[in-house]
C-alpha atoms as a PDB file:
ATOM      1  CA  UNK A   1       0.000   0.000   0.000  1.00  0.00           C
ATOM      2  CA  UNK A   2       1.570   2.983  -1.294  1.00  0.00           C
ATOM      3  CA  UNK A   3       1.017   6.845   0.274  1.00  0.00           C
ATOM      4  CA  UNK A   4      -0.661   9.535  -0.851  1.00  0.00           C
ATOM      5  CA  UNK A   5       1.205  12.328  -2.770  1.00  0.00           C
ATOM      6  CA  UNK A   6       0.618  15.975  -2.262  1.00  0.00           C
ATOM      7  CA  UNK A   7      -0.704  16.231  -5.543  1.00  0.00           C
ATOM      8  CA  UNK A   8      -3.405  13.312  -5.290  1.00  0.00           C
ATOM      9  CA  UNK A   9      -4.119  15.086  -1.707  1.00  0.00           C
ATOM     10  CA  UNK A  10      -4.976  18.186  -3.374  1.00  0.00           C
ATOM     11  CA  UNK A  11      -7.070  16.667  -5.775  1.00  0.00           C
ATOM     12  CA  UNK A  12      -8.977  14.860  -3.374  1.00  0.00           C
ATOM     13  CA  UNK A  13      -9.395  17.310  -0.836  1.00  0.00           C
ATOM     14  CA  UNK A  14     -10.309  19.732  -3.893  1.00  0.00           C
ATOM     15  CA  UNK A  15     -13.099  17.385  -5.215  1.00  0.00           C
ATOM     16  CA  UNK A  16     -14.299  16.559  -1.790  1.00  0.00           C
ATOM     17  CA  UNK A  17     -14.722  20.651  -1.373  1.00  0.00           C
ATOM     18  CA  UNK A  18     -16.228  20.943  -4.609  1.00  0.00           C
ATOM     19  CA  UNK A  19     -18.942  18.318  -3.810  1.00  0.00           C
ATOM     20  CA  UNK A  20     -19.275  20.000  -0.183  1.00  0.00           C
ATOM     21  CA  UNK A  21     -19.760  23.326  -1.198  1.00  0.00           C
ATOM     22  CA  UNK A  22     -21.922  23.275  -4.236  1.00  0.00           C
ATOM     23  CA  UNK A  23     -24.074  21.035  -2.035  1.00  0.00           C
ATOM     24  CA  UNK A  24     -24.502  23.393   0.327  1.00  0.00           C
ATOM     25  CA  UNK A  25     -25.357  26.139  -1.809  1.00  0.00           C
ATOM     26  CA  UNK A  26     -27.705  23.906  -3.548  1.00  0.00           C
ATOM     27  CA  UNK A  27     -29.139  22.640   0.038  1.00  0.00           C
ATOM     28  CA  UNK A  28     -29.936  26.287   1.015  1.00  0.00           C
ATOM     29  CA  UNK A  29     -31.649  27.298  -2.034  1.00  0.00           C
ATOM     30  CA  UNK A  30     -33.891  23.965  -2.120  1.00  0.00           C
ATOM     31  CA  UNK A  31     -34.988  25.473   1.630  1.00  0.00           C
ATOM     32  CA  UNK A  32     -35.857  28.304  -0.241  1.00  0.00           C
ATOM     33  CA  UNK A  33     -38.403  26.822  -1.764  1.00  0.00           C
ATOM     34  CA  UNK A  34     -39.537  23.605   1.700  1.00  0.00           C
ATOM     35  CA  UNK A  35     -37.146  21.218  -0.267  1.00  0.00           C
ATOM     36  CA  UNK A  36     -35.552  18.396   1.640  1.00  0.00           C
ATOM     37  CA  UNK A  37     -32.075  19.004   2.113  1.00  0.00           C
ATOM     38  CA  UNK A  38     -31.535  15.715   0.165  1.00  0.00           C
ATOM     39  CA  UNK A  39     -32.888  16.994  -3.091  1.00  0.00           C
ATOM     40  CA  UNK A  40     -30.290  19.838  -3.540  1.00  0.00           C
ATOM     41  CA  UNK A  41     -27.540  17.007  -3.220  1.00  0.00           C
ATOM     42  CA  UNK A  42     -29.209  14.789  -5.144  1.00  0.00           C
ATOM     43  CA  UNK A  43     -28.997  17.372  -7.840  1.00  0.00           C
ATOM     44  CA  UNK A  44     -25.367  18.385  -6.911  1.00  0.00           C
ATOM     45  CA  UNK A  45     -24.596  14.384  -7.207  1.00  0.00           C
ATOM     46  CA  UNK A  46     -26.580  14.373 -11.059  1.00  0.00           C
ATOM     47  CA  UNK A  47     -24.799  17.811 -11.880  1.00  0.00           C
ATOM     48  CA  UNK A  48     -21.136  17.101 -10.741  1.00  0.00           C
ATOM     49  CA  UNK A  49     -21.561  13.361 -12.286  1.00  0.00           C
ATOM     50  CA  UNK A  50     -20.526  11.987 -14.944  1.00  0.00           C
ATOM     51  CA  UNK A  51     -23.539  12.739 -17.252  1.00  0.00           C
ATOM     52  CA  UNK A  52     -24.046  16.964 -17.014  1.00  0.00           C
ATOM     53  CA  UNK A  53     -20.439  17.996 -15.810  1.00  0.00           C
ATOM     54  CA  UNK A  54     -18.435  14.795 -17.478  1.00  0.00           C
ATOM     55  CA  UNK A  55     -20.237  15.578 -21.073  1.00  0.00           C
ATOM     56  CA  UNK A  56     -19.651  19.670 -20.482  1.00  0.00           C
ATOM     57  CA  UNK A  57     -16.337  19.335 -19.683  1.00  0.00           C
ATOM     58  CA  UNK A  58     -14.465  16.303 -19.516  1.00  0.00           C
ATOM     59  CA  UNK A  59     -10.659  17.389 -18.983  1.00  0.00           C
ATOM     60  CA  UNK A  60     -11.933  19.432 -16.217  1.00  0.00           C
ATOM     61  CA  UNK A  61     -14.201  16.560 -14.656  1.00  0.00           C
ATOM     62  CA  UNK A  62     -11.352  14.161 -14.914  1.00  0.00           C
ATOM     63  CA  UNK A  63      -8.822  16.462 -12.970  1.00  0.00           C
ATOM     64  CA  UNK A  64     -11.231  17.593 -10.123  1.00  0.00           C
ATOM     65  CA  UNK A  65     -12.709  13.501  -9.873  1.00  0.00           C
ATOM     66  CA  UNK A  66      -9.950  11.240 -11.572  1.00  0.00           C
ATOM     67  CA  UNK A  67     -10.863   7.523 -12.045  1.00  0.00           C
ATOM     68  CA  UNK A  68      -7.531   6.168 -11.687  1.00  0.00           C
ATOM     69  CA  UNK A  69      -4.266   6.590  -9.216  1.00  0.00           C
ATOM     70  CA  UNK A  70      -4.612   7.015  -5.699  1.00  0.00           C
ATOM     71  CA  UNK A  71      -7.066  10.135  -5.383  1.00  0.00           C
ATOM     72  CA  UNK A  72      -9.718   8.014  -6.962  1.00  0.00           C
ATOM     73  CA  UNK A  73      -9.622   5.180  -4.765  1.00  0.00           C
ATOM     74  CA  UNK A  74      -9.647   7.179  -1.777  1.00  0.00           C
ATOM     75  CA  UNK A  75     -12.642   9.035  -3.433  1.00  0.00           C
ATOM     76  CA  UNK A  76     -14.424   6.348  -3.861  1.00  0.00           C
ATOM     77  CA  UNK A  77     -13.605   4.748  -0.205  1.00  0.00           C
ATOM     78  CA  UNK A  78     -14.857   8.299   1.301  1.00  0.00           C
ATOM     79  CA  UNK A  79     -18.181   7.741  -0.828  1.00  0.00           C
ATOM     80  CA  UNK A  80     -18.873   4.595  -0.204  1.00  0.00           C
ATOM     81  CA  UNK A  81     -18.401   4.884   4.072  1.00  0.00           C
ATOM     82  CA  UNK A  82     -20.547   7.888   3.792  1.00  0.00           C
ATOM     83  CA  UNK A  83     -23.438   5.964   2.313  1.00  0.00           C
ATOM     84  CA  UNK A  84     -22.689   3.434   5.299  1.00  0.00           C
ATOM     85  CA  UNK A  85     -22.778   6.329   7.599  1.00  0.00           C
ATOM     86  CA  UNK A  86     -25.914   7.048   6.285  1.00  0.00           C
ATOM     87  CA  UNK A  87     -27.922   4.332   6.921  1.00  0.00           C
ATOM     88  CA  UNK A  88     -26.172   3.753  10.300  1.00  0.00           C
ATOM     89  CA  UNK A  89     -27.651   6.852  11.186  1.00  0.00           C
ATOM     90  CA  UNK A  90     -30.471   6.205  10.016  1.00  0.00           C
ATOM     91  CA  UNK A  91     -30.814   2.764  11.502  1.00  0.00           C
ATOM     92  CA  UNK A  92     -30.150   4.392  15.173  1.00  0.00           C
ATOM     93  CA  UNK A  93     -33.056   7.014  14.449  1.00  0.00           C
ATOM     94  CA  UNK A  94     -35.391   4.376  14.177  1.00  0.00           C
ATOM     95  CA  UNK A  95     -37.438   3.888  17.299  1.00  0.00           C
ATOM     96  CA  UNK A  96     -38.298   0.354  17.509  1.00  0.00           C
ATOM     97  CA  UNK A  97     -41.232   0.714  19.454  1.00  0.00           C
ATOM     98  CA  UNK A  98     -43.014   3.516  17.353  1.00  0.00           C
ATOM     99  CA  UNK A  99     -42.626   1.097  14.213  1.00  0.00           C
ATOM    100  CA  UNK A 100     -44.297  -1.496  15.679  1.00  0.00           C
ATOM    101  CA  UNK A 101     -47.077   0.346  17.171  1.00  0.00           C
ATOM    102  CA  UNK A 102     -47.742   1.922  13.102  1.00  0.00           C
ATOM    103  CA  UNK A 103     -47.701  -1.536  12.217  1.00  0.00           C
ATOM    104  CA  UNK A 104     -49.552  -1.711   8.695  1.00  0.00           C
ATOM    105  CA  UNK A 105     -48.551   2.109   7.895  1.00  0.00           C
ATOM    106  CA  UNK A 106     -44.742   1.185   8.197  1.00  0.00           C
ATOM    107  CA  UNK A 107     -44.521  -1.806   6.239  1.00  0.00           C
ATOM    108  CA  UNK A 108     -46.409  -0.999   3.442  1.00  0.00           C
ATOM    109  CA  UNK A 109     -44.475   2.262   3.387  1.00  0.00           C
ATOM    110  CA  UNK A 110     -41.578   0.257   3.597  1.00  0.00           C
ATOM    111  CA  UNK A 111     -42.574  -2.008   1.104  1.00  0.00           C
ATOM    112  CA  UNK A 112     -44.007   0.601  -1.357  1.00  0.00           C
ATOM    113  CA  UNK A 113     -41.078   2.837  -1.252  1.00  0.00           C
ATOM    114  CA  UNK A 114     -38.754   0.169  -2.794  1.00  0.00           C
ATOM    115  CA  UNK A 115     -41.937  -1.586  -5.072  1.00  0.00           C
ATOM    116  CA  UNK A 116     -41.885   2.177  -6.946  1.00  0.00           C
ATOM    117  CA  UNK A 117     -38.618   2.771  -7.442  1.00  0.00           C
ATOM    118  CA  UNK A 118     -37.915  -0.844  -9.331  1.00  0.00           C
ATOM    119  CA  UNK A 119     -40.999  -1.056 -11.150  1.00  0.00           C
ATOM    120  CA  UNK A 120     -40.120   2.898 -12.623  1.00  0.00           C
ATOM    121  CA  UNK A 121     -36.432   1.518 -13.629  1.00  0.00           C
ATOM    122  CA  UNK A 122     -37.931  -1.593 -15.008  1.00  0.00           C
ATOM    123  CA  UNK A 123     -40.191  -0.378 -16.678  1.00  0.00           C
ATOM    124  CA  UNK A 124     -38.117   2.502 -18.152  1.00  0.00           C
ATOM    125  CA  UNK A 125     -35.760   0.666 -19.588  1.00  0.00           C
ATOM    126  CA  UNK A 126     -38.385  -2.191 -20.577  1.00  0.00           C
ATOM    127  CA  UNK A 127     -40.325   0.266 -22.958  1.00  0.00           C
ATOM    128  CA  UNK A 128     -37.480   2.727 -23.963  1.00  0.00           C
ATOM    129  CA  UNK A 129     -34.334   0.441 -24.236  1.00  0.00           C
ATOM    130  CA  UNK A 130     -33.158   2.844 -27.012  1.00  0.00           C
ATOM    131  CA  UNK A 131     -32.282   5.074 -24.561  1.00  0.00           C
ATOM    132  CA  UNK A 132     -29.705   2.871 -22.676  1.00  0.00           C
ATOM    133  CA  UNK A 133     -26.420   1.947 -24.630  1.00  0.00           C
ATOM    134  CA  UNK A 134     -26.992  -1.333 -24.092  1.00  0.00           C
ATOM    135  CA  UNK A 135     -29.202  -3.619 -25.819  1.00  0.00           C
ATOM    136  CA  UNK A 136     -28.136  -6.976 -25.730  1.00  0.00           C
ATOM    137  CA  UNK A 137     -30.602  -8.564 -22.741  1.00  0.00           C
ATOM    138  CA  UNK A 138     -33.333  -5.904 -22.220  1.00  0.00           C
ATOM    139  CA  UNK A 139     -34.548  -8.337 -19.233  1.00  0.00           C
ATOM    140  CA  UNK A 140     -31.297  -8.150 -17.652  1.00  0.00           C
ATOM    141  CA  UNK A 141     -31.022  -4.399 -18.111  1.00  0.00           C
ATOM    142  CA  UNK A 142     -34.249  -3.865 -16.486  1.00  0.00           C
ATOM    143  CA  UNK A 143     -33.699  -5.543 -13.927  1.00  0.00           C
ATOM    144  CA  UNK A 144     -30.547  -3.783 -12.868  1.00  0.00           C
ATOM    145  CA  UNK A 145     -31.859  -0.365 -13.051  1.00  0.00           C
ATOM    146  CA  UNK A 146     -34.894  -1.648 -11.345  1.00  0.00           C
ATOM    147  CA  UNK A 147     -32.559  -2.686  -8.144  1.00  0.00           C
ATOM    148  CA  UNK A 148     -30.446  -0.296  -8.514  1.00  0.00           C
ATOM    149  CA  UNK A 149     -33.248   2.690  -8.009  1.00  0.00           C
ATOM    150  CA  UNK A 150     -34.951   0.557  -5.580  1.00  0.00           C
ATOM    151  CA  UNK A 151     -32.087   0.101  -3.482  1.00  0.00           C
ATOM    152  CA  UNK A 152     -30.333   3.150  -3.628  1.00  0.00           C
ATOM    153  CA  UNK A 153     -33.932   4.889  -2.762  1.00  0.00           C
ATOM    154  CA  UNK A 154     -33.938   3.430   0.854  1.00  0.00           C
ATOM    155  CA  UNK A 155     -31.311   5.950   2.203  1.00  0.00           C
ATOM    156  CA  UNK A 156     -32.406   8.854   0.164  1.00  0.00           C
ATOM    157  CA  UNK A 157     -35.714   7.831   1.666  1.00  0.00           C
ATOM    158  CA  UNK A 158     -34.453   7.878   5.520  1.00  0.00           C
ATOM    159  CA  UNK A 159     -32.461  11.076   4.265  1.00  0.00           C
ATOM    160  CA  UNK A 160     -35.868  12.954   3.339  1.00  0.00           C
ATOM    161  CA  UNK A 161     -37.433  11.553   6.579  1.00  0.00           C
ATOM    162  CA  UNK A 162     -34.688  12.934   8.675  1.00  0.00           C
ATOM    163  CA  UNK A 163     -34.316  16.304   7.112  1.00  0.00           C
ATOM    164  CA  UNK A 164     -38.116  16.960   7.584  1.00  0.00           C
ATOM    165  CA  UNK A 165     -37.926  16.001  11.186  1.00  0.00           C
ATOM    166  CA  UNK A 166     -40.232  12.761  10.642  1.00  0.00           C
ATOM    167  CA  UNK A 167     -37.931   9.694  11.060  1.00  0.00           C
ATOM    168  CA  UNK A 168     -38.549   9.352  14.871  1.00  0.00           C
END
């Protein structure tokens, strides 16, 4: 395991400010308006992605979030124990007692909040596979974006609930 060099430093720490800060800004604006604090960095996350700010400007993408060397992988290790952080939160909001005493109302919200999100993606891709690069198993396809919205909805989900002061 090799160290970090003060050049992939600064280009992680510069990305990581990037995200932070144009986040925020978007955050405080979406209040503006009795958003969830969530949907301003969802739209940060779509924005500074790959698809709007990777097709604008891909030099520039590529040397504020570079996919290879050392920056990246400690990028994408940062990322990936935030989302854990986020649901570990979440989990120790949850008040065991309260969900049992909704009963019905919390597991068919449960349910229903990962049932929409895969049958949109499935059904996306199902009837519009011309939009997706790849067409070689449209059942496969579907599937994936199916799971992958309807798991990557449960801790934007808890997200929403927390920032509106509901997930108790």
């Amino acid at each position: 395991m090799g160290n970090i060099s003060h050049t992939d430093l600064i280009v992680l720490l510069a990305g990581i400010s990037v995200m932070l800060i144009v986040s925020r800004v978007a955050s405080e604006l979406g209040k503006l308006v009795k958003l969830p604090i969530v949907m301003g960095e969802l739209l940060v996350g779509i924005l500074l992605g790959p698809t709007v700010f990777g097709a604008i400007s891909p030099d520039l993408f590529h040397k504020v979030f570079p996919s290879v060397g050392n920056a990246a992988i400690a990028l994408d290790g940062i990322i990936k124990l935030s989302v854990v952080m986020l649901i570990f939160v979440a989990g120790l909001e949850v008040q065991l007692q309260m969900v049992l005493k909704q009963g019905k109302v919390a597991i068919s919200t449960s349910v229903l909040s990962m049932i929409f999100p895969f049958a949109t993606g499935f059904l996306v891709v199902w009837f519009w596979p011309e939009l997706f690069p790849i067409n070689e198993n449209k059942l496969m396809l579907a599937l994936f974006f199916g799971t992958a919205l309807s798991i990557s909805a449960l801790p934007v989900i808890a997200r929403i609930l927390m920032d509106m002061g509901m997930f108790k």
